[in-house]
Protein backbone atom coordinates (compact mmCIF):
# COMPACT_ATOMS: atom_id res chain seq x y z
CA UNK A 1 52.58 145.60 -103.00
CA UNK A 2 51.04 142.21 -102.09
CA UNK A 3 53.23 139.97 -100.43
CA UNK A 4 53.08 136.47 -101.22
CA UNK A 5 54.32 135.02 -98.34
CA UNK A 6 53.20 132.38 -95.32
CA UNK A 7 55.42 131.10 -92.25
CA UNK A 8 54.51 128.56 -89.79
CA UNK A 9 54.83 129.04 -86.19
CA UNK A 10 57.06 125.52 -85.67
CA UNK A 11 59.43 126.97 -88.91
CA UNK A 12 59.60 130.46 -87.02
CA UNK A 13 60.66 128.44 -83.56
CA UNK A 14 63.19 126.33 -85.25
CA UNK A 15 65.00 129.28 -86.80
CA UNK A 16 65.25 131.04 -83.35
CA UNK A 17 66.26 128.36 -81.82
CA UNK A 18 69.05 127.52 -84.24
CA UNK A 19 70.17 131.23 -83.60
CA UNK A 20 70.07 130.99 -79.94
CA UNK A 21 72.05 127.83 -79.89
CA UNK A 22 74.94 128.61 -82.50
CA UNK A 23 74.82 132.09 -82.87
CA UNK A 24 77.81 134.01 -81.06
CA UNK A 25 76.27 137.25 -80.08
CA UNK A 26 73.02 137.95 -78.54
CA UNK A 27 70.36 140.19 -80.49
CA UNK A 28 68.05 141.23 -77.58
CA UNK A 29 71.28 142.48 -75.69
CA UNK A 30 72.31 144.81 -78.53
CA UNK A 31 68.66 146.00 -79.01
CA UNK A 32 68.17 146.85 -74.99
CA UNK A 33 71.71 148.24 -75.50
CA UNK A 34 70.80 150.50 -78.16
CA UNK A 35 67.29 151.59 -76.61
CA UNK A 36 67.94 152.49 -73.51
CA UNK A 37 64.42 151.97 -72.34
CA UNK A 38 63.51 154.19 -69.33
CA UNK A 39 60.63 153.10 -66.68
CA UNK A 40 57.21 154.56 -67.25
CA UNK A 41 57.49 154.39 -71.03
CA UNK A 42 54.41 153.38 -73.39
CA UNK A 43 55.63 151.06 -75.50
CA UNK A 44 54.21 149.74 -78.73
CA UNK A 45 55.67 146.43 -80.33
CA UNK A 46 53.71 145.79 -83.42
CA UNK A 47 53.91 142.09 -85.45
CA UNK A 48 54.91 141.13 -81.98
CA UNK A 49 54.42 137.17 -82.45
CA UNK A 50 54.57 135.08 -79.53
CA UNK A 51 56.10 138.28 -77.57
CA UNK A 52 59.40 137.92 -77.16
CA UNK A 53 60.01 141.06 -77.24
CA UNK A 54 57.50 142.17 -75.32
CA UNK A 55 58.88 140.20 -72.89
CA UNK A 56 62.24 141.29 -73.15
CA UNK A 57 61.41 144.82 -72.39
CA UNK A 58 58.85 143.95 -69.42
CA UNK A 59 62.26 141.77 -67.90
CA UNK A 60 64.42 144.81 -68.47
CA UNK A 61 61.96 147.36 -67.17
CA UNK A 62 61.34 144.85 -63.67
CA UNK A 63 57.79 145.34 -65.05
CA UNK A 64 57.40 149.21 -64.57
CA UNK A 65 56.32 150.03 -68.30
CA UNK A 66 52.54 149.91 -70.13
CA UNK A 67 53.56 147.71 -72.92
CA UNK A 68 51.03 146.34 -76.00
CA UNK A 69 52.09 143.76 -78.26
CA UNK A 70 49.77 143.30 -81.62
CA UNK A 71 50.08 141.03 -84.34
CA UNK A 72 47.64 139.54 -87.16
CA UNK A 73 48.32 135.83 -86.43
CA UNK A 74 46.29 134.27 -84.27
CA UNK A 75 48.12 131.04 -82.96
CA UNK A 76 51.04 133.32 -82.51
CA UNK A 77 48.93 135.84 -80.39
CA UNK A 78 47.48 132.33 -78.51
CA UNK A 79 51.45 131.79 -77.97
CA UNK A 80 52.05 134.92 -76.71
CA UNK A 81 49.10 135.24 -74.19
CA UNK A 82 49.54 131.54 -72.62
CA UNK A 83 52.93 133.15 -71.69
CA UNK A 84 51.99 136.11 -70.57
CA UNK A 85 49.09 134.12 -68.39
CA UNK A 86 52.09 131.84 -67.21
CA UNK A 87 54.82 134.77 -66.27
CA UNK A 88 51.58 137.36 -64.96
CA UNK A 89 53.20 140.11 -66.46
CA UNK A 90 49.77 141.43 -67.80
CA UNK A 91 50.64 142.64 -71.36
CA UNK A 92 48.01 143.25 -73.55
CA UNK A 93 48.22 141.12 -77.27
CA UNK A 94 45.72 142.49 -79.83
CA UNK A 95 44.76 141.86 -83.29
CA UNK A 96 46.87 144.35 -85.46
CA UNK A 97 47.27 144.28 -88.86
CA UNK A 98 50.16 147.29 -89.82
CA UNK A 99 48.52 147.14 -93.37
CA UNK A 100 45.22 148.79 -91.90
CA UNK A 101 45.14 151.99 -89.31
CA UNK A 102 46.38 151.82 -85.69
CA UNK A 103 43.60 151.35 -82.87
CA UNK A 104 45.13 154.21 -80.99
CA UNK A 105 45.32 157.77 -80.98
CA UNK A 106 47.95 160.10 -82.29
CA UNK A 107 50.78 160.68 -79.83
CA UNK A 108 50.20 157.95 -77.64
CA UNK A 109 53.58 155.56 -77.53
CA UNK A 110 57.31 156.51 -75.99
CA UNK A 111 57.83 153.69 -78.41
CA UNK A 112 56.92 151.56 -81.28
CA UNK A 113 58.65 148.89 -82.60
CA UNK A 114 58.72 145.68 -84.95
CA UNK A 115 61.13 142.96 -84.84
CA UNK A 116 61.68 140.96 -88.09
CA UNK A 117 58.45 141.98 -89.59
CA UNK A 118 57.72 145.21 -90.97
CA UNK A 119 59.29 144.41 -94.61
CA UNK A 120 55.97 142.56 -94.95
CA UNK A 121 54.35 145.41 -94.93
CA UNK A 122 51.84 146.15 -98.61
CA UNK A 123 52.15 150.02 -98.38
CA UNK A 124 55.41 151.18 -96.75
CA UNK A 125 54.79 154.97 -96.58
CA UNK A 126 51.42 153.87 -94.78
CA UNK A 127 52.30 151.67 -92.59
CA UNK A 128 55.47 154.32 -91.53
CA UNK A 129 52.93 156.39 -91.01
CA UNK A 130 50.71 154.60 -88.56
CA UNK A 131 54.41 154.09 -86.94
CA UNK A 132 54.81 157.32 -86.77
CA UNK A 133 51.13 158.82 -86.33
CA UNK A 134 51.31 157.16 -83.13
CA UNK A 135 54.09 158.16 -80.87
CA UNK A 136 54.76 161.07 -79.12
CA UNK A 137 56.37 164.35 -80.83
CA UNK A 138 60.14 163.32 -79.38
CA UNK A 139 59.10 159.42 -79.22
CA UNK A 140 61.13 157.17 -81.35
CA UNK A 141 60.54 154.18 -83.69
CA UNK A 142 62.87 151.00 -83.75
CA UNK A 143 62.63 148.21 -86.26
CA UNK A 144 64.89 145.59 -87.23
CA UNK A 145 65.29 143.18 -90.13
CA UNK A 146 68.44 141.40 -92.74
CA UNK A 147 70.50 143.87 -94.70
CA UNK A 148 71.43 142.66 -98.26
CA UNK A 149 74.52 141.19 -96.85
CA UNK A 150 72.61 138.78 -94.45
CA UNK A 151 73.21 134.92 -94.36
CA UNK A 152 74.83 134.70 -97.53
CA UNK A 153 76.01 130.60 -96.79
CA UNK A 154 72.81 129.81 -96.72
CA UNK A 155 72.12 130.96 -100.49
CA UNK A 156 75.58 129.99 -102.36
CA UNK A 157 74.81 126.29 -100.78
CA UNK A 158 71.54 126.63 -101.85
CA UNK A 159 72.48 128.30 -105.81
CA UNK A 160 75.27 125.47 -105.93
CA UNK A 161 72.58 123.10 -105.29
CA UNK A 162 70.43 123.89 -107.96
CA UNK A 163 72.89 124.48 -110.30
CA UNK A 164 72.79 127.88 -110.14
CA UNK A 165 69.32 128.46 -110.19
CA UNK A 166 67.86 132.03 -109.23
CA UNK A 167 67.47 132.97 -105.72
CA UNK A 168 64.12 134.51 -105.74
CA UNK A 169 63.83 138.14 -104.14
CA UNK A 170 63.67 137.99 -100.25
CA UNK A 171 60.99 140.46 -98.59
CA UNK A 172 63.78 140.91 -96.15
CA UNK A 173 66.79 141.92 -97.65
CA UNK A 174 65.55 143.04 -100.96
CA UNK A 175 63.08 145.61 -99.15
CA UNK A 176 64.32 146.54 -95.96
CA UNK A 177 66.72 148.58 -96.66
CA UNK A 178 65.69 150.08 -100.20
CA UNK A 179 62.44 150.70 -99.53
CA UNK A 180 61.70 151.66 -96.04
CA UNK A 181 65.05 153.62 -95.30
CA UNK A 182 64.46 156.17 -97.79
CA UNK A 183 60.72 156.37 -95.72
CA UNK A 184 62.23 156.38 -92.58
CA UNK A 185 64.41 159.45 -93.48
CA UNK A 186 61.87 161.42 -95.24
CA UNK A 187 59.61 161.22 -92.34
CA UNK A 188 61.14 161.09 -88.74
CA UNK A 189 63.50 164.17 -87.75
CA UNK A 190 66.34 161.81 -86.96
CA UNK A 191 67.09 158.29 -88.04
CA UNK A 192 70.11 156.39 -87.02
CA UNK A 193 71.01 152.91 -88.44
CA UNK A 194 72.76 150.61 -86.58
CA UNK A 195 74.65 147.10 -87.71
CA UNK A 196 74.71 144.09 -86.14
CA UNK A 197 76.24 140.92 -87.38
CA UNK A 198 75.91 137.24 -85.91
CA UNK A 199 77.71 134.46 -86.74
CA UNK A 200 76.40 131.40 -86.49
CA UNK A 201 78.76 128.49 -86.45
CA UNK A 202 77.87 124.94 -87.09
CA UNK A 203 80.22 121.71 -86.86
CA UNK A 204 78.04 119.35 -87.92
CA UNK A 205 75.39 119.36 -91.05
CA UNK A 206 72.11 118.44 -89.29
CA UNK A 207 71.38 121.84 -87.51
CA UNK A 208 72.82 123.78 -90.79
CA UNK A 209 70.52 121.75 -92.64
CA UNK A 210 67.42 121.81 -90.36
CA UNK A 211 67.20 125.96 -90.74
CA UNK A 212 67.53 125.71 -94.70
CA UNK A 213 64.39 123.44 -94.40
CA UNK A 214 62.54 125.78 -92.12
CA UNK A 215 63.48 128.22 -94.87
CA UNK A 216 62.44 126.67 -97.56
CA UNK A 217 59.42 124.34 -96.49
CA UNK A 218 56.13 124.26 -98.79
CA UNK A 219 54.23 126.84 -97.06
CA UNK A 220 57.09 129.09 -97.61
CA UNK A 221 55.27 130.70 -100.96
CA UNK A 222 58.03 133.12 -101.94
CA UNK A 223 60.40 129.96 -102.64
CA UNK A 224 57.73 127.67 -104.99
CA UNK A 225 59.74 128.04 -107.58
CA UNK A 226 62.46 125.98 -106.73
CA UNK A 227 60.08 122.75 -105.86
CA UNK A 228 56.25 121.34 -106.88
CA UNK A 229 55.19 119.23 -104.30
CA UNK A 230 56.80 116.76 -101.13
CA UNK A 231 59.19 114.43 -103.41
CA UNK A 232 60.98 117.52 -105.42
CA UNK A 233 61.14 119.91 -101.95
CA UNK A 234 62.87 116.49 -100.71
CA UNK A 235 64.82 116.10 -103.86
CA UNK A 236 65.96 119.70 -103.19
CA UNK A 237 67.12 119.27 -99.72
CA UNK A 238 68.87 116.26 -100.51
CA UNK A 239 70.99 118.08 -102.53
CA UNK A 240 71.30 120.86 -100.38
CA UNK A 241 72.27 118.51 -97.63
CA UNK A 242 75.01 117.02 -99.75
CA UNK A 243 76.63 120.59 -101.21
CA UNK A 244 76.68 121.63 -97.06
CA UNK A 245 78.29 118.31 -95.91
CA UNK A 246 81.29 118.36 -98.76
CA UNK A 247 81.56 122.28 -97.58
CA UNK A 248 81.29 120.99 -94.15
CA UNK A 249 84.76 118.37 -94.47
CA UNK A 250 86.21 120.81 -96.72
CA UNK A 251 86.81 123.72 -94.79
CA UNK A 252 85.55 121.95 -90.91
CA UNK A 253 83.01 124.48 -89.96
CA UNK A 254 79.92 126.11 -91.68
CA UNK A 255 79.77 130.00 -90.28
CA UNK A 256 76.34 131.71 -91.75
CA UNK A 257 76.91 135.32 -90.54
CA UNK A 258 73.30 137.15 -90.04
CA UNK A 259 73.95 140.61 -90.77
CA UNK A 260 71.03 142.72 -88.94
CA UNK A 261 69.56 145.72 -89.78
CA UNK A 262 68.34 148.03 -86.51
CA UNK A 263 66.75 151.35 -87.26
CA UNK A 264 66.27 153.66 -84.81
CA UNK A 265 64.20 157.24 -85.43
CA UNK A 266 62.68 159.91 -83.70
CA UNK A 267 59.69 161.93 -84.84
C-alpha cells in the first residue's frame, strides 16, 4: 500500500513544538518510563528524524549504550548529525528505508524502535519483519503512533469548517492500530499496549491555529482534497480560524487531547 504522503521538516518542528509548549504531560518521560532501558543495550531507532529520540536514550543511558538512528530523509538525517556533531555523543544516522531490508544481521538489537512513523510503512507484515528479524531472541520492539481517538478538536473544527466535509483517512489513526496490531500479535511472543493521552490546552487561537496549518499545508498530499492551490488552502484556514475563535470565547479554552498509541513486544 503506497502512501501518498509528504511532510516538511519546518511543519514537523512546529507541531513538536506546539506539543512541548501546551501539552500537559511529557511523552519521552512515559516512553523511558515504560522501557526501562538498561546500559550496554544495542539499540535500533528506525525513521529516527532529526534524533530526538536517539538522543533521549543516549541522555538517559549517560552515554553507555551503541545506539543507530536511520531514516530515509535526508535534511532530517543532516538535522540529526549537526546535533550529534554539536552534543559529541557519536551516534551513527544512516540511510534506512523500513520499506526495503535492514542493513544488519539477524539478532543484532536489545532494541528497535520507531516513533511516529512506522504507519507509513507500504508492506506492514514486511516491514514487522525486518523489526523483528533484527533483534535478539528475548529483545523487544517499541513503536508509537495516534489511536483512533487522537486529537479529535482538531477535526470537528476542521468538519464544521467545511461544512461537514469528509475527513480524509489519516495514515495514523486509521492504520496504526488496525493494521499493525493484529501483526504485532501474530508475530512477537508478547505484545503489550500501552495508552497515553496529552492534553494540550490553548487560551488563545494563534498557536491552535498555527498546528492545523502545519497539518494541513500544500505539501501535506493526503489532505488535497479539501484545497487546489494558495488562495483556497487560505480560504480554508480562514474559516478554520474563525470556527476555533467562536469555540475559543464560547467555552474559554481549546483542549486537543493527543491520545498515543505505545506498543511494546518481545520476540
Amino acid at each position: 500500500m503506497k502512501i501518498n504522503y509528504q511532510e516538511t521538516t519546518s511543519d514537523l518542528a512546529t507541531r513538536i513544538n506546539i506539543h512541548n509548549q501546551f501539552g500537559g504531560r511529557d511523552i519521552d518521560a512515559w516512553m523511558l518510563d515504560l522501557l526501562k532501558l538498561q546500559p550496554g543495550m544495542d539499540i535500533l531507532d528506525v525513521g529516527c528524524g532529526a534524533g530526538k529520540q536517539c538522543f533521549s536514550y543516549h541522555t538517559y543511558l549517560k552515554g553507555r549504550a551503541t545506539i543507530t538512528g536511520g531514516d530515509v530523509n535526508q535534511e532530517l538525517l543532516a538535522q540529526a548529525r549537526a546535533e550529534d556533531a554539536k552534543r559529541g555523543t557519536g551516534i551513527p544516522f544512516i540511510d534506512l528505508d523500513f520499506n526495503k531490508a535492514f542493513p544488519f544481521e539477524d539478532n543484532r538489537f536489545d532494541l528497535t524502535s520507531c516513533c511516529f512513523a512506522i504507519y507509513y510503512a507500504e508492506d506492514v507484515p514486511f516491514t514487522m519483519g525486518q523489526m523483528h528479524r533484527v533483534l535478539k531472541p528475548g529483545g523487544r520492539m517499541f513503536l508509537t503512533g495516534p489511536m483512533p481517538a487522537n486529537k479529535q478538536l482538531f477535526y470537528d473544527v476542521i468538519r464544521e469548517a467545511t461544512n461537514n466535509k469528509p475527513i480524509p483517512p489519516m495514515p495514523g489513526s486509521s492504520r496504526y492500530e488496525s493494521q499493525f496490531l493484529p501483526v504485532i500479535r501474530a508475530m512477537f511472543s508478547k505484545v503489550e499496549v500501552h495508552l497515553f493521552e496529552n492534553p494540550l490546552t490553548f487560551t488563545e487561537v494563534e498557536p491552535f491555529v498555527a498546528y492545523t496549518r502545519a497539518s494541513l499545508n500544500e505539501d501535506r498530499k493526503i489532505w488535497s482534497s479539501f484545497f487546489s492551490g494558495k488562495d483556497d488552502f487560505e480560504r480554508v484556514m480562514t474559516e478554520i480560524q474563525r470556527v476555533a475563535a467562536a469555540r475559543l470565547e464560547r467555552d474559554g479554552k481549546l483542549v486537543m487531547t493527543k491520545v498515543v498509541g505505545g506498543f511494546l513486544a518481545t520476540k
